[in-house]
N, C-alpha and C. Protein backbone atom coordinates (compact mmCIF):
# COMPACT_ATOMS: atom_id res chain seq x y z
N UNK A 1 23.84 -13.42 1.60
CA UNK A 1 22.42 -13.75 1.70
C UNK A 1 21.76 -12.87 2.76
N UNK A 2 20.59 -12.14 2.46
CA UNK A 2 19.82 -11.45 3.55
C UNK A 2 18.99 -12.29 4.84
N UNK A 3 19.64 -11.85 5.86
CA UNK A 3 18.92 -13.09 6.61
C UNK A 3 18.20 -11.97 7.44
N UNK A 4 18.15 -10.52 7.83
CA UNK A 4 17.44 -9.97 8.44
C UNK A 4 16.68 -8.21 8.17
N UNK A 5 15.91 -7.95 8.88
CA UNK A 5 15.26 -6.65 7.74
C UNK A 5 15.96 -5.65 7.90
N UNK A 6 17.17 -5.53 8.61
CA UNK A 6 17.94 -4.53 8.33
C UNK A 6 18.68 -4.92 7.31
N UNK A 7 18.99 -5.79 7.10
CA UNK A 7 20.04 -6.45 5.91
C UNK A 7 19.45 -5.77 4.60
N UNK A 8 17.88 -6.19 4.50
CA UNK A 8 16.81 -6.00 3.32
C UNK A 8 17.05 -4.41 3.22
N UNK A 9 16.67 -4.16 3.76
CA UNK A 9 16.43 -2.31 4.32
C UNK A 9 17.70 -1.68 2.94
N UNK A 10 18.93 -1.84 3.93
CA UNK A 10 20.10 -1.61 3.13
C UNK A 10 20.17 -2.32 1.78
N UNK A 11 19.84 -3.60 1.18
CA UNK A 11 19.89 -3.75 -0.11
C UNK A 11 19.22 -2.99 -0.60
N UNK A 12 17.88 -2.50 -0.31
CA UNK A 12 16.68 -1.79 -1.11
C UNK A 12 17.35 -0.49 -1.28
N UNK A 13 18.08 0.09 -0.14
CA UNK A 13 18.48 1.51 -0.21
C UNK A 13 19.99 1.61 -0.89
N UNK A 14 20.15 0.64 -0.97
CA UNK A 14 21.83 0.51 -1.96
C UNK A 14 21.41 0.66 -3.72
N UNK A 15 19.79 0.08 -3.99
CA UNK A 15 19.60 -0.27 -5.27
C UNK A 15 19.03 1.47 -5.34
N UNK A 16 18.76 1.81 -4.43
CA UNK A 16 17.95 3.41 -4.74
C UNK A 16 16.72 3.50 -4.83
N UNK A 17 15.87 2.19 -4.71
CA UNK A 17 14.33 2.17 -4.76
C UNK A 17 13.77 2.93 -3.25
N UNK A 18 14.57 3.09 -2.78
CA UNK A 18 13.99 3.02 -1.08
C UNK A 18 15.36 4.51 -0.59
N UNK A 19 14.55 5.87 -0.74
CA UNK A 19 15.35 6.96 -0.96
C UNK A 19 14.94 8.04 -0.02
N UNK A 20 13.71 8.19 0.01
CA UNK A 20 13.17 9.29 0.96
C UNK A 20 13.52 9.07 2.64
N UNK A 21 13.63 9.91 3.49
CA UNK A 21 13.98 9.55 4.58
C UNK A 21 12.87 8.61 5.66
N UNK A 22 11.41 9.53 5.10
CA UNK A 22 10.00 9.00 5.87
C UNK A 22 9.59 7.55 5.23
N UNK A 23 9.42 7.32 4.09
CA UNK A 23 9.74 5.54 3.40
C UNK A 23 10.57 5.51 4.29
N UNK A 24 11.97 5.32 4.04
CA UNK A 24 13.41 4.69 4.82
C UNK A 24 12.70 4.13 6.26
N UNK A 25 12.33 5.55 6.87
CA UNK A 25 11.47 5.32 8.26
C UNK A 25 11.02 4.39 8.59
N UNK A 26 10.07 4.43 7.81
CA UNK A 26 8.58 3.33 7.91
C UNK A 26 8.85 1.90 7.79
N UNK A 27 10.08 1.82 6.90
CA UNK A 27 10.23 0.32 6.47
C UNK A 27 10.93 0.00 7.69
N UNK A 28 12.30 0.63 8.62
CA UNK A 28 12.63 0.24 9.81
C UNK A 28 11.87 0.02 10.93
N UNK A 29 10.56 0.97 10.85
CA UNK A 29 9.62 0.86 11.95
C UNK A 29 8.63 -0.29 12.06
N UNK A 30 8.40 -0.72 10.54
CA UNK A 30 7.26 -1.92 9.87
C UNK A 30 8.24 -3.25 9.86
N UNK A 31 7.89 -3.91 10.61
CA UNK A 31 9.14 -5.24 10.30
C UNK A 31 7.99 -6.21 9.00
N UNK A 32 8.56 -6.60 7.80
CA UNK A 32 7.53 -7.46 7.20
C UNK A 32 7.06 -8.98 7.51
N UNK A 33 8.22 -9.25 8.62
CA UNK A 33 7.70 -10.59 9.44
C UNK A 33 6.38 -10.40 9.94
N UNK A 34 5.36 -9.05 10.21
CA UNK A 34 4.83 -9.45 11.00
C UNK A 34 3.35 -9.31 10.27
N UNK A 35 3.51 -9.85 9.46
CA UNK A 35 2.19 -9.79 8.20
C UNK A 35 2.28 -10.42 6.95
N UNK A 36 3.27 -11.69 7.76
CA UNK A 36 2.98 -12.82 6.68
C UNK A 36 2.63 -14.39 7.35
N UNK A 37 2.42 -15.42 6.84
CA UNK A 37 1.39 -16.62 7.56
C UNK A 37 2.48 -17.39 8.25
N UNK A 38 3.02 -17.35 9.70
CA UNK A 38 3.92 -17.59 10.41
C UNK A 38 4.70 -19.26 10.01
N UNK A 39 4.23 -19.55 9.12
CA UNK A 39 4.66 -20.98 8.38
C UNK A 39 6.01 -20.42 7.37
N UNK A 40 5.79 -18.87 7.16
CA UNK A 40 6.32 -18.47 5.83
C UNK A 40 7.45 -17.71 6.90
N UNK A 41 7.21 -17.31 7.88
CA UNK A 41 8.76 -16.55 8.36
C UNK A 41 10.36 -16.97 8.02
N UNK A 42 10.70 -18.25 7.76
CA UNK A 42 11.62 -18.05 7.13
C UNK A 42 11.83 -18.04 6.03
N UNK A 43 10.96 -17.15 4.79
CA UNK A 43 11.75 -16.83 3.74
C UNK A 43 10.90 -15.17 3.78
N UNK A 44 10.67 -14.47 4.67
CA UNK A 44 10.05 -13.41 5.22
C UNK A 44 11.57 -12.16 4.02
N UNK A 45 12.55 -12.44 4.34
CA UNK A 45 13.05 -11.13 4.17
C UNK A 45 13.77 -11.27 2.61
N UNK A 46 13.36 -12.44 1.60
CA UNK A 46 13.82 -12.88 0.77
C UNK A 46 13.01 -11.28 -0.09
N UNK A 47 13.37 -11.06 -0.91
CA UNK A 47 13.00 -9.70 -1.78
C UNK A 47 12.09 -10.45 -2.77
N UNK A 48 10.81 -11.63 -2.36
CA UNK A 48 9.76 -11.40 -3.29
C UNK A 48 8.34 -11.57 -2.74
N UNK A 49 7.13 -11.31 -3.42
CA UNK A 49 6.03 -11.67 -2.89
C UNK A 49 5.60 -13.34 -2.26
N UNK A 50 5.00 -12.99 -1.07
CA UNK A 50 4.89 -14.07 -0.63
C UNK A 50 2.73 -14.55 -0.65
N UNK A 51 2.88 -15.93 -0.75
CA UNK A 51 1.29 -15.91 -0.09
C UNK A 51 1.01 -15.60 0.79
N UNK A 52 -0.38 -15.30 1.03
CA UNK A 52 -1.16 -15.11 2.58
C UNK A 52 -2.33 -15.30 2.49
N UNK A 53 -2.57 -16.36 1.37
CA UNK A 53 -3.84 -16.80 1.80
C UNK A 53 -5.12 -16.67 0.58
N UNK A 54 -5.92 -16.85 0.05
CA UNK A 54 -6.78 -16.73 -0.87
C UNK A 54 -6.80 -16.56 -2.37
N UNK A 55 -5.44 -16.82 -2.69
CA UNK A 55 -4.87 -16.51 -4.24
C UNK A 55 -4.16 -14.93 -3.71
N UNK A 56 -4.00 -14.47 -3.09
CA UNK A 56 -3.19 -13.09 -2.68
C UNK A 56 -2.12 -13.24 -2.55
N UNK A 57 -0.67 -11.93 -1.93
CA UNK A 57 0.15 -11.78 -1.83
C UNK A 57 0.39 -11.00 -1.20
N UNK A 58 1.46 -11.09 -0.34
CA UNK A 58 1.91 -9.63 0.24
C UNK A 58 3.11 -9.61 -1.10
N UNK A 59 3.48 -8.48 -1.10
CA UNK A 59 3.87 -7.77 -2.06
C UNK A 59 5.66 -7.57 -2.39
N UNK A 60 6.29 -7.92 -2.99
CA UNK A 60 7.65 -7.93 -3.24
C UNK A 60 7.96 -6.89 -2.15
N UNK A 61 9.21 -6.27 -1.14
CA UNK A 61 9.39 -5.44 -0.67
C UNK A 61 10.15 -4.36 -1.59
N UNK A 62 10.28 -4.61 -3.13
CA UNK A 62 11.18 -3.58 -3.63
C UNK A 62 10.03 -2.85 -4.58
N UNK A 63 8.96 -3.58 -4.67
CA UNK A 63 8.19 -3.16 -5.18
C UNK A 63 7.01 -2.34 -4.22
N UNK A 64 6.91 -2.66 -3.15
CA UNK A 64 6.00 -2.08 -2.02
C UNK A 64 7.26 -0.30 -2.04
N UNK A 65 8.61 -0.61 -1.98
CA UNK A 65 9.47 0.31 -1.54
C UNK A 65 9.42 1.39 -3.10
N UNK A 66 8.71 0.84 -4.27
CA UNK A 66 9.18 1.74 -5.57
C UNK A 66 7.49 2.38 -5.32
N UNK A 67 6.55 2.03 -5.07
CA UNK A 67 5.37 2.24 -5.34
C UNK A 67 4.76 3.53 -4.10
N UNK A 68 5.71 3.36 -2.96
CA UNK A 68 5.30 4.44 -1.89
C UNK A 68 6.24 5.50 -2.45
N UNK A 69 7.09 5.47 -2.62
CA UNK A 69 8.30 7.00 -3.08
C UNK A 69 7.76 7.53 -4.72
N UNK A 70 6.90 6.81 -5.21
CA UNK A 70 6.00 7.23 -6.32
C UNK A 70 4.79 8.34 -5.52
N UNK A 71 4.22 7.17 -4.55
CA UNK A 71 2.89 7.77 -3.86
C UNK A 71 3.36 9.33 -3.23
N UNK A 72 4.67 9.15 -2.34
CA UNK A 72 5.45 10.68 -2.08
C UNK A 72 4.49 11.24 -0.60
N UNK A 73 3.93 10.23 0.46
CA UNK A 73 2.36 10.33 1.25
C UNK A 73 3.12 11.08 2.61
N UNK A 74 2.81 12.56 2.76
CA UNK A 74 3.48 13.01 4.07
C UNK A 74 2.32 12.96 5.01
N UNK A 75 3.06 13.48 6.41
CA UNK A 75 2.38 13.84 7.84
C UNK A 75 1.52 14.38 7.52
N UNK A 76 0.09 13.79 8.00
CA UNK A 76 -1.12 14.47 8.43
C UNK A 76 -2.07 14.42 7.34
N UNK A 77 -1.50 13.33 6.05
CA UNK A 77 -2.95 13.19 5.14
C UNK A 77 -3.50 11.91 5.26
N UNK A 78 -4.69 12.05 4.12
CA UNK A 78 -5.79 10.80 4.41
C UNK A 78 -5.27 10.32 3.10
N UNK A 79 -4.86 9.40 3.57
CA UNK A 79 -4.79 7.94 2.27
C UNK A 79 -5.68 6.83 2.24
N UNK A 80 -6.20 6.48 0.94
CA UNK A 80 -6.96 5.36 0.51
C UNK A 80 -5.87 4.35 -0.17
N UNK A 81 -6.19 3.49 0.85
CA UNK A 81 -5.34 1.83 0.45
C UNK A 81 -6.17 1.11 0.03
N UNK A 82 -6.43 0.61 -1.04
CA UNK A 82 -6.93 -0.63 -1.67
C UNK A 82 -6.31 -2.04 -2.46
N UNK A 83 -7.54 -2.69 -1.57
CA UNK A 83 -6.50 -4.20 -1.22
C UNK A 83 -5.61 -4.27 -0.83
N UNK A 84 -5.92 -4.06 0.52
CA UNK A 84 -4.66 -3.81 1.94
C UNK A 84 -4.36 -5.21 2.74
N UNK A 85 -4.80 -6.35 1.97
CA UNK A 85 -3.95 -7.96 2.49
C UNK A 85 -4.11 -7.97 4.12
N UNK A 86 -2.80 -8.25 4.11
CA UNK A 86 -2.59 -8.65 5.28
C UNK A 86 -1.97 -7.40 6.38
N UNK A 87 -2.17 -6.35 5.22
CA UNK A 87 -1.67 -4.81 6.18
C UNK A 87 -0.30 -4.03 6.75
N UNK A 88 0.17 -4.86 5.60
CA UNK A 88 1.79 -4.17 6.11
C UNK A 88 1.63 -2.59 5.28
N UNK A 89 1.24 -2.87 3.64
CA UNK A 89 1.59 -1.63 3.09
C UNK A 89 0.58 -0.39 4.12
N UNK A 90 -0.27 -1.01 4.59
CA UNK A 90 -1.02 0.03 4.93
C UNK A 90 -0.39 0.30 6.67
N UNK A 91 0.20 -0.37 7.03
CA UNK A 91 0.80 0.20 8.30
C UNK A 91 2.02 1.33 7.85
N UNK A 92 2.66 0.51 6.50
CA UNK A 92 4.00 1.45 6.35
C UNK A 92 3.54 3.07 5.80
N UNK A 93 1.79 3.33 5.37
CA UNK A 93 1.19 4.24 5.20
C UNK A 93 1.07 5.02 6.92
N UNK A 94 0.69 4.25 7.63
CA UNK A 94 -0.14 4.84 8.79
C UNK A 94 1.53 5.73 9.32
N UNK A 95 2.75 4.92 9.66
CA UNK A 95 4.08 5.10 10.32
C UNK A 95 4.17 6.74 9.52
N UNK A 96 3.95 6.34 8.04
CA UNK A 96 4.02 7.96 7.23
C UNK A 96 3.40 8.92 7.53
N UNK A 97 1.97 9.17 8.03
CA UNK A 97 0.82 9.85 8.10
C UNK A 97 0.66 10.46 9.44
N UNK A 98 1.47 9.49 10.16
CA UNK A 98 1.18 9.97 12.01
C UNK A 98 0.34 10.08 12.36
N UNK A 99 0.08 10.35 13.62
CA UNK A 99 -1.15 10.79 14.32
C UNK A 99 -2.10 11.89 14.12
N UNK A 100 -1.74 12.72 12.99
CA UNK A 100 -2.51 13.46 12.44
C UNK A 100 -3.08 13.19 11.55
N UNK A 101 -2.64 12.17 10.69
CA UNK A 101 -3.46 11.28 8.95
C UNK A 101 -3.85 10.57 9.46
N UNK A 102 -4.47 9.48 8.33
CA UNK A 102 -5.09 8.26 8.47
C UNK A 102 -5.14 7.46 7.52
N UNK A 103 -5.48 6.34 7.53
CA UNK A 103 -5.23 5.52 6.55
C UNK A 103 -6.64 4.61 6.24
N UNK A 104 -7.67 4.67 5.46
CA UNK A 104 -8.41 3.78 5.16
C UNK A 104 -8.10 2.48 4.27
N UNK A 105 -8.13 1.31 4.95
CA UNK A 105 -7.66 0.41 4.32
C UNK A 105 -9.01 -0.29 3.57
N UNK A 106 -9.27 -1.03 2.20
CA UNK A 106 -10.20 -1.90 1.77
C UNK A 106 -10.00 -2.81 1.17
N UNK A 107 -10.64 -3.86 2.07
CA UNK A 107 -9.84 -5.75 1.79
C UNK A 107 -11.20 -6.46 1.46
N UNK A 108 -11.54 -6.97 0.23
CA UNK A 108 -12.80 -7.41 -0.20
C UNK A 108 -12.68 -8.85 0.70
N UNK A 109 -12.08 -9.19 0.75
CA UNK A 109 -11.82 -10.87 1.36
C UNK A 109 -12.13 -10.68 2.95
N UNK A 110 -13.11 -11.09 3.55
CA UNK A 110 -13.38 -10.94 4.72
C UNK A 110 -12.06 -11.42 5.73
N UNK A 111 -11.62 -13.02 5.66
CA UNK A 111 -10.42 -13.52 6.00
C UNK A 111 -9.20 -12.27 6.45
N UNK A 112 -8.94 -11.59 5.34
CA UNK A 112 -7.85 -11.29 4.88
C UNK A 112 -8.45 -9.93 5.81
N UNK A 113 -9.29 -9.37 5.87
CA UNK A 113 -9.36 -8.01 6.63
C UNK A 113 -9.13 -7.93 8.51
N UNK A 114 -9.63 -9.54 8.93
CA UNK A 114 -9.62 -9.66 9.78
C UNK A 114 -8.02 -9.51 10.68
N UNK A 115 -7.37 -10.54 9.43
CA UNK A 115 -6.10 -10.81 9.80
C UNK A 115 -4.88 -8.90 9.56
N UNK A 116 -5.48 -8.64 8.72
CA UNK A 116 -5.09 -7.13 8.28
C UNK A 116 -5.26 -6.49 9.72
N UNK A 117 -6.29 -6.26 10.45
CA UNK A 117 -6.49 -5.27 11.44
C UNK A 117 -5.94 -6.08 13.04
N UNK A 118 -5.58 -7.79 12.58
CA UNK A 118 -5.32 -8.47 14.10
C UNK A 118 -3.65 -7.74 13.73
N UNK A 119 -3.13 -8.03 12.69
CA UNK A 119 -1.09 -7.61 12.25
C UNK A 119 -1.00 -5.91 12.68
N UNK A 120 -1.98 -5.43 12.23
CA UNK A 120 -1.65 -3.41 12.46
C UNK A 120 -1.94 -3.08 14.05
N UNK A 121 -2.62 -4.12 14.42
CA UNK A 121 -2.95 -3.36 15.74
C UNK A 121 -1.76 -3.78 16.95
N UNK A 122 -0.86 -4.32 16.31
CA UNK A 122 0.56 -4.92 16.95
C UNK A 122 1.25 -3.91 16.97
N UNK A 123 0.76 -2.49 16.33
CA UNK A 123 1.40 -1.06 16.16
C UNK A 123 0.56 0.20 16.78
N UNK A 124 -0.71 -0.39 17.05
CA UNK A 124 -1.37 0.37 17.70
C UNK A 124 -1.83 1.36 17.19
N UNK A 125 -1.87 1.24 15.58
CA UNK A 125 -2.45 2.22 14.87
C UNK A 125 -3.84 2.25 14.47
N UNK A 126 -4.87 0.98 15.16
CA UNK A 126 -6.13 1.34 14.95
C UNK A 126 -6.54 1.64 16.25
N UNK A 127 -6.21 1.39 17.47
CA UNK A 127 -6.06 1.75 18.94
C UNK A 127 -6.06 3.18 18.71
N UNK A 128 -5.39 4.00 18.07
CA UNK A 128 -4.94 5.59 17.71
C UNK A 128 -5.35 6.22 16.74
N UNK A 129 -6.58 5.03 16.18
CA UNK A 129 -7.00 5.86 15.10
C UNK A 129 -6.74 5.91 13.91
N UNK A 130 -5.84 5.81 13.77
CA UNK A 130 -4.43 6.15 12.37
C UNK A 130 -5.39 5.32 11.44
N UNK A 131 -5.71 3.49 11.52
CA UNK A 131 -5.64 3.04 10.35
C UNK A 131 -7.15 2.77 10.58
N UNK A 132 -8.11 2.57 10.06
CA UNK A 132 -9.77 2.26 9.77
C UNK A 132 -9.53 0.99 8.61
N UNK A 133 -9.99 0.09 8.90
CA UNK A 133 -10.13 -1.29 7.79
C UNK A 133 -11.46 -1.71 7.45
N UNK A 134 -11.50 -1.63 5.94
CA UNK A 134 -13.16 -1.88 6.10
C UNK A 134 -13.14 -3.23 4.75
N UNK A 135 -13.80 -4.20 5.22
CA UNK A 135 -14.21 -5.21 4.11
C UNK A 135 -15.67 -4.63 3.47
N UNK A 136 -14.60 -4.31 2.21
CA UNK A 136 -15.10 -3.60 0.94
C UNK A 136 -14.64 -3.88 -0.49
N UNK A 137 -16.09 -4.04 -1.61
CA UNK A 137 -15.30 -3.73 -2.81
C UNK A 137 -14.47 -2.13 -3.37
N UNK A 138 -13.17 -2.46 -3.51
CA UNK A 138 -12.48 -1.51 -3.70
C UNK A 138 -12.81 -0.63 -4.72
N UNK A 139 -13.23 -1.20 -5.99
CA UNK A 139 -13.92 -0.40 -7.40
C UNK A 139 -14.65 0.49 -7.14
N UNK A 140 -15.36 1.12 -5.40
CA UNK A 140 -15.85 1.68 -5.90
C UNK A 140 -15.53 2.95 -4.71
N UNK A 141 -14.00 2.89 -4.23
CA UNK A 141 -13.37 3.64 -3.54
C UNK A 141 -14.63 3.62 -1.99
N UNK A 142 -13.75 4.85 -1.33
CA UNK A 142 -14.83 4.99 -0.34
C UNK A 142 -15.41 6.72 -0.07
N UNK A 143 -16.55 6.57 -0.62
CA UNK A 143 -16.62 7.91 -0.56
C UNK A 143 -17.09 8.92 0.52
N UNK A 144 -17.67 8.35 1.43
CA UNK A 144 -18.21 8.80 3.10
C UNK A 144 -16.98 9.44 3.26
N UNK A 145 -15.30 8.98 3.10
CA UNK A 145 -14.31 10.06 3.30
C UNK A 145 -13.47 10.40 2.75
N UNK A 146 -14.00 10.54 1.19
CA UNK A 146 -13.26 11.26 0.46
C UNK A 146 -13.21 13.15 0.38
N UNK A 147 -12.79 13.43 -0.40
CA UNK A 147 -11.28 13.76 -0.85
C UNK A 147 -10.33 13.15 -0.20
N UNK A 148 -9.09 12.26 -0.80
CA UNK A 148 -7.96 11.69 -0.54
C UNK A 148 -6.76 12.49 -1.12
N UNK A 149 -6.03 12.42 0.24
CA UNK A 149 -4.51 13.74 -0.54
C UNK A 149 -3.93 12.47 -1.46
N UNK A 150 -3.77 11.05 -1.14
CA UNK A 150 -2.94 9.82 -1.62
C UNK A 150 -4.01 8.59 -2.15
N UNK A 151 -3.88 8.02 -2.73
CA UNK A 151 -4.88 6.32 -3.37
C UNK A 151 -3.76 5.57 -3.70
N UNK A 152 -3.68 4.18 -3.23
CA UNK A 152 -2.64 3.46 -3.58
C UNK A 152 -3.62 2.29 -3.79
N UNK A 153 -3.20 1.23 -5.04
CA UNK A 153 -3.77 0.09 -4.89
C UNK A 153 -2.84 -1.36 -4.85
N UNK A 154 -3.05 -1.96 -4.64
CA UNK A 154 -1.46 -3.50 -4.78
C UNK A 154 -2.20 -4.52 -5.92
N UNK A 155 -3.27 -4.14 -6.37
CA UNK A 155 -3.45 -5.07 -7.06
C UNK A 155 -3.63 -4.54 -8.50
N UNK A 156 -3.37 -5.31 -9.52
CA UNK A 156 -3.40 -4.89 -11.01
C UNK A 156 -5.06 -4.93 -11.39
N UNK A 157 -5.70 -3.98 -12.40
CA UNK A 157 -6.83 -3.94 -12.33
C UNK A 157 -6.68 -3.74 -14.26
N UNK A 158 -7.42 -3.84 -15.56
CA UNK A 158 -7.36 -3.81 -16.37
C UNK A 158 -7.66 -2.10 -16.98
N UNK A 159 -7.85 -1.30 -15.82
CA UNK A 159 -8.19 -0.08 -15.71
C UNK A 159 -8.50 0.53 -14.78
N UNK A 160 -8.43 1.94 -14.00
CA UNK A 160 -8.41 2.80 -12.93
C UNK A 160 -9.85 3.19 -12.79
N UNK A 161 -10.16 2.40 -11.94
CA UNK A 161 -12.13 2.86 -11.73
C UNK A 161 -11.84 4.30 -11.58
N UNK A 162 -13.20 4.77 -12.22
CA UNK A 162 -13.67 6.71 -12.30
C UNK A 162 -13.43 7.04 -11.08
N UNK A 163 -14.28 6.30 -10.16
CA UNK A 163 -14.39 6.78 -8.90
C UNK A 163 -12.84 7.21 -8.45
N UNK A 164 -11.76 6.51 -8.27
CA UNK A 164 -10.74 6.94 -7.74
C UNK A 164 -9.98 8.25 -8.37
N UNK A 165 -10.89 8.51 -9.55
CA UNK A 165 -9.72 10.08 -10.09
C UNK A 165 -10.76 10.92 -9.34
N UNK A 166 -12.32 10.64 -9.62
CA UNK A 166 -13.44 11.43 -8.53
C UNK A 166 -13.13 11.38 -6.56
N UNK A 167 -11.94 11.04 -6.20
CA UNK A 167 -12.16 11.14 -5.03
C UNK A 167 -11.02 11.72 -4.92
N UNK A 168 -9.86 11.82 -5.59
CA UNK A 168 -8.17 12.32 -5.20
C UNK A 168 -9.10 13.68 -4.89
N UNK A 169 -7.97 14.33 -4.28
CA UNK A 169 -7.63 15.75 -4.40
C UNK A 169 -6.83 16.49 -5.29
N UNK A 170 -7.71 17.37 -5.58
CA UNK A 170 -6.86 18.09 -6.66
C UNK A 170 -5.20 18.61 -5.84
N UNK A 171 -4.02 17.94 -6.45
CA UNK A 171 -2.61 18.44 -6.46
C UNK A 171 -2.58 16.81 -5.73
N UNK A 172 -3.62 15.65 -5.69
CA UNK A 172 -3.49 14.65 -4.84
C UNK A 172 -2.55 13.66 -5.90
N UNK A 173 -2.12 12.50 -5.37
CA UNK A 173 -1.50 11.54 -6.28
C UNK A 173 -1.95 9.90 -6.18
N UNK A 174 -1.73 9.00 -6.97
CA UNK A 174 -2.52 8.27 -7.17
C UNK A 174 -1.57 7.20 -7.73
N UNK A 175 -1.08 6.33 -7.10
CA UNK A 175 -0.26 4.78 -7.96
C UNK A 175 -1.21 3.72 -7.90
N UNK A 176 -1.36 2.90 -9.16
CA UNK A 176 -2.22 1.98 -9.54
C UNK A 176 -1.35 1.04 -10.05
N UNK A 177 -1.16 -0.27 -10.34
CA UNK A 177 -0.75 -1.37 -11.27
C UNK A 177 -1.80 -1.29 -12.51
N UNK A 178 -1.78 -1.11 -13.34
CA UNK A 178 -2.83 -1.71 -14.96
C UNK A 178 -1.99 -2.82 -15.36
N UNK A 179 -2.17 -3.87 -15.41
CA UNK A 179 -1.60 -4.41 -16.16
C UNK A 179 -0.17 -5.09 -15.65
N UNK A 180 0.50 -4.84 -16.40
CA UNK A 180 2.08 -4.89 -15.87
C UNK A 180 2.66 -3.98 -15.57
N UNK A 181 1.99 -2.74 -15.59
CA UNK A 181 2.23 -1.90 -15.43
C UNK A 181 2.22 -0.25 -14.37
N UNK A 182 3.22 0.06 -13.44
CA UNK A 182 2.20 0.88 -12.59
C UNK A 182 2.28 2.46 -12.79
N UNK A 183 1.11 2.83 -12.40
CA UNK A 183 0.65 4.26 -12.72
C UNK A 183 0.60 5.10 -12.43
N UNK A 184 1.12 6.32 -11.85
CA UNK A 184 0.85 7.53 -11.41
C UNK A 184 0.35 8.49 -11.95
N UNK A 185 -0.96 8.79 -11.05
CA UNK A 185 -1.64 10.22 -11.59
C UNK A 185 -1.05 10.78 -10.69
N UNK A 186 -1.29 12.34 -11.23
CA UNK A 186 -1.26 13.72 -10.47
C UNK A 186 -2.57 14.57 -11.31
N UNK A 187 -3.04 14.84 -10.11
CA UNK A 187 -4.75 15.23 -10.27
C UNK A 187 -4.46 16.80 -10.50
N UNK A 188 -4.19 17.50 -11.42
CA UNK A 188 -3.85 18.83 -11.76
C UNK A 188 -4.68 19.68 -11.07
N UNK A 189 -6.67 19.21 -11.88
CA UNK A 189 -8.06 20.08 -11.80
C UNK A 189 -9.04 18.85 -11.80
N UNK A 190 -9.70 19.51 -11.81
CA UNK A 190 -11.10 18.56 -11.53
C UNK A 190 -11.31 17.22 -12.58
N UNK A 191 -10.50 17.70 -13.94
CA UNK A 191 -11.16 16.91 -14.84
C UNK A 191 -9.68 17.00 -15.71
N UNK A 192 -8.35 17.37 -14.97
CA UNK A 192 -7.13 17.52 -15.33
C UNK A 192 -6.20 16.33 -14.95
N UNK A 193 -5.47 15.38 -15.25
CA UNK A 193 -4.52 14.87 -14.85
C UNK A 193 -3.53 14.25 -15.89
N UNK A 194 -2.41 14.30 -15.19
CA UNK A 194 -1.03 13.55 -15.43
C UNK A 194 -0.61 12.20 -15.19
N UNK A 195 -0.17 11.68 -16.41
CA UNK A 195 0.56 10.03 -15.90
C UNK A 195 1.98 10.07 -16.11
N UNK A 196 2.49 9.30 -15.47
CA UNK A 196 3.57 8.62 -15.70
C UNK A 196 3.62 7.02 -15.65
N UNK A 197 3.98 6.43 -16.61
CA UNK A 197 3.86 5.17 -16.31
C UNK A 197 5.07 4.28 -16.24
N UNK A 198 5.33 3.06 -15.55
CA UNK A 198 6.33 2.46 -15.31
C UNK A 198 6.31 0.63 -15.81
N UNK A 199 6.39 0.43 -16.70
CA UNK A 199 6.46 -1.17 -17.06
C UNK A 199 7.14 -1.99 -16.52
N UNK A 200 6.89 -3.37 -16.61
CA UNK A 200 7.63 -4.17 -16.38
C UNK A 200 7.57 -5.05 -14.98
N UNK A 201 6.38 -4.97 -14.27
CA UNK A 201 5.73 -5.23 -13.07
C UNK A 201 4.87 -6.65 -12.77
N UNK A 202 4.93 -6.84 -12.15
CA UNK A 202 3.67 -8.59 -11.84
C UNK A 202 2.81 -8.46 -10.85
N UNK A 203 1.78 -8.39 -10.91
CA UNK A 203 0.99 -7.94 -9.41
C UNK A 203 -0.27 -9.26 -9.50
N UNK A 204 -0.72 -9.45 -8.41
CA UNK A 204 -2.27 -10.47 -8.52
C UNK A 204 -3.23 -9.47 -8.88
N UNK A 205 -4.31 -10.23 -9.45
CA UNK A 205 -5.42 -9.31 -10.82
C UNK A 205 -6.43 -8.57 -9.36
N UNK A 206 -6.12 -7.48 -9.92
CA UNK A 206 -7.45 -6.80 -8.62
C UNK A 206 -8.97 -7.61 -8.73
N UNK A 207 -9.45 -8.07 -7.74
CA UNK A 207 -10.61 -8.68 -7.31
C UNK A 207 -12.22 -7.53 -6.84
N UNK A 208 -13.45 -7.89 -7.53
CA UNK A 208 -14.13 -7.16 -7.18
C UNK A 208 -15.73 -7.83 -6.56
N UNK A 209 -15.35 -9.49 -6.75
CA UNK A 209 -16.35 -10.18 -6.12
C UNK A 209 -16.02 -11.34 -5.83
């Protein structure tokens, strides 16, 4: 039985979801105890989504761990996180990005943004800049600082708003849930891109009011 996040760490990296060295990183540096509703810490390192509050979730950790080594997010770019909860995925973004990237996080749920930026700043990554949290509808990206090298979203949406293929960067990448399903673009050209898609997924329905 996993009773601690190194325990987790090593199952995730035994199954192969959790492969790159900077992921690997991030997940040792991000403990997920510390961005879930302290009632829930003991079943914190169990491998599924937990509540936090408003019909939300923080996010399976094997699925947070398959969805960043999709995203592929190195040192020194700007990533767009949408529906960033309670802010773990977007810290395990900021640990990736360093002090040279950044991470815009957007949490439509006022609650949930507050508590997002009280959990990240336990890392000192809005102290440094790294992470910006803004209570926002996500549908319609953020464009004051776009071009994005990365776009990640946690929530399933019935389709990939325009805006987010209009803000990647071209050679940028892009994981979405549709459905049951999650998505990777690769933004070729302006009006060029690539999917790959992956079935078989459960996410909460992306929210836009």
């Amino acid at each position: 039985m996993v009773t601690t996040w190194r325990q987790l760490i090593d199952k995730l990296m035994a199954s192969v979801v959790l492969k790159t060295p900077a992921v690997i990183a991030a997940f040792e540096a991000i403990d997920r105890a510390d961005f879930v509703p302290a009632e829930l810490r003991g079943q914190v390192y169990i491998n599924e989504p937990l509540p936090i509050g408003f019909g939300q979730t923080i996010s399976q950790p094997w699925t947070v761990a398959f969805m960043l080594e999709k995203l592929a997010p190195l040192p020194g770019q700007k990533v767009l996180d949408i529906g960033s909860g309670s802010g773990w995925q977007t810290a395990l973004l900021a640990q990736i990005v360093g002090n040279q990237g950044q991470v815009i996080g957007l949490e439509l749920i006022p609650e949930l943004t507050r508590q997002g930026v009280k959990n990240i700043a336990r890392y000192n990554f809005v102290s440094r800049r790294i992470v910006k949290l803004h209570c926002l509808n996500g549908t319609k990206g953020f464009p004051i600082a776009a071009p994005f090298d990365r776009i990640i979203s946690a929530a399933s949406a019935p389709d990939i708003p325009s805006a987010w293929f209009d803000q990647l960067k071209i050679g940028g990448r892009l994981v979405v849930p549709v459905d049951s399903t999650i998505i990777l673009v690769h933004k070729i050209a302006p009006d060029k891109f690539d999917r790959e898609t992956f079935p078989g997924f459960a996410f909460v329905p992306f929210i836009s009011e």
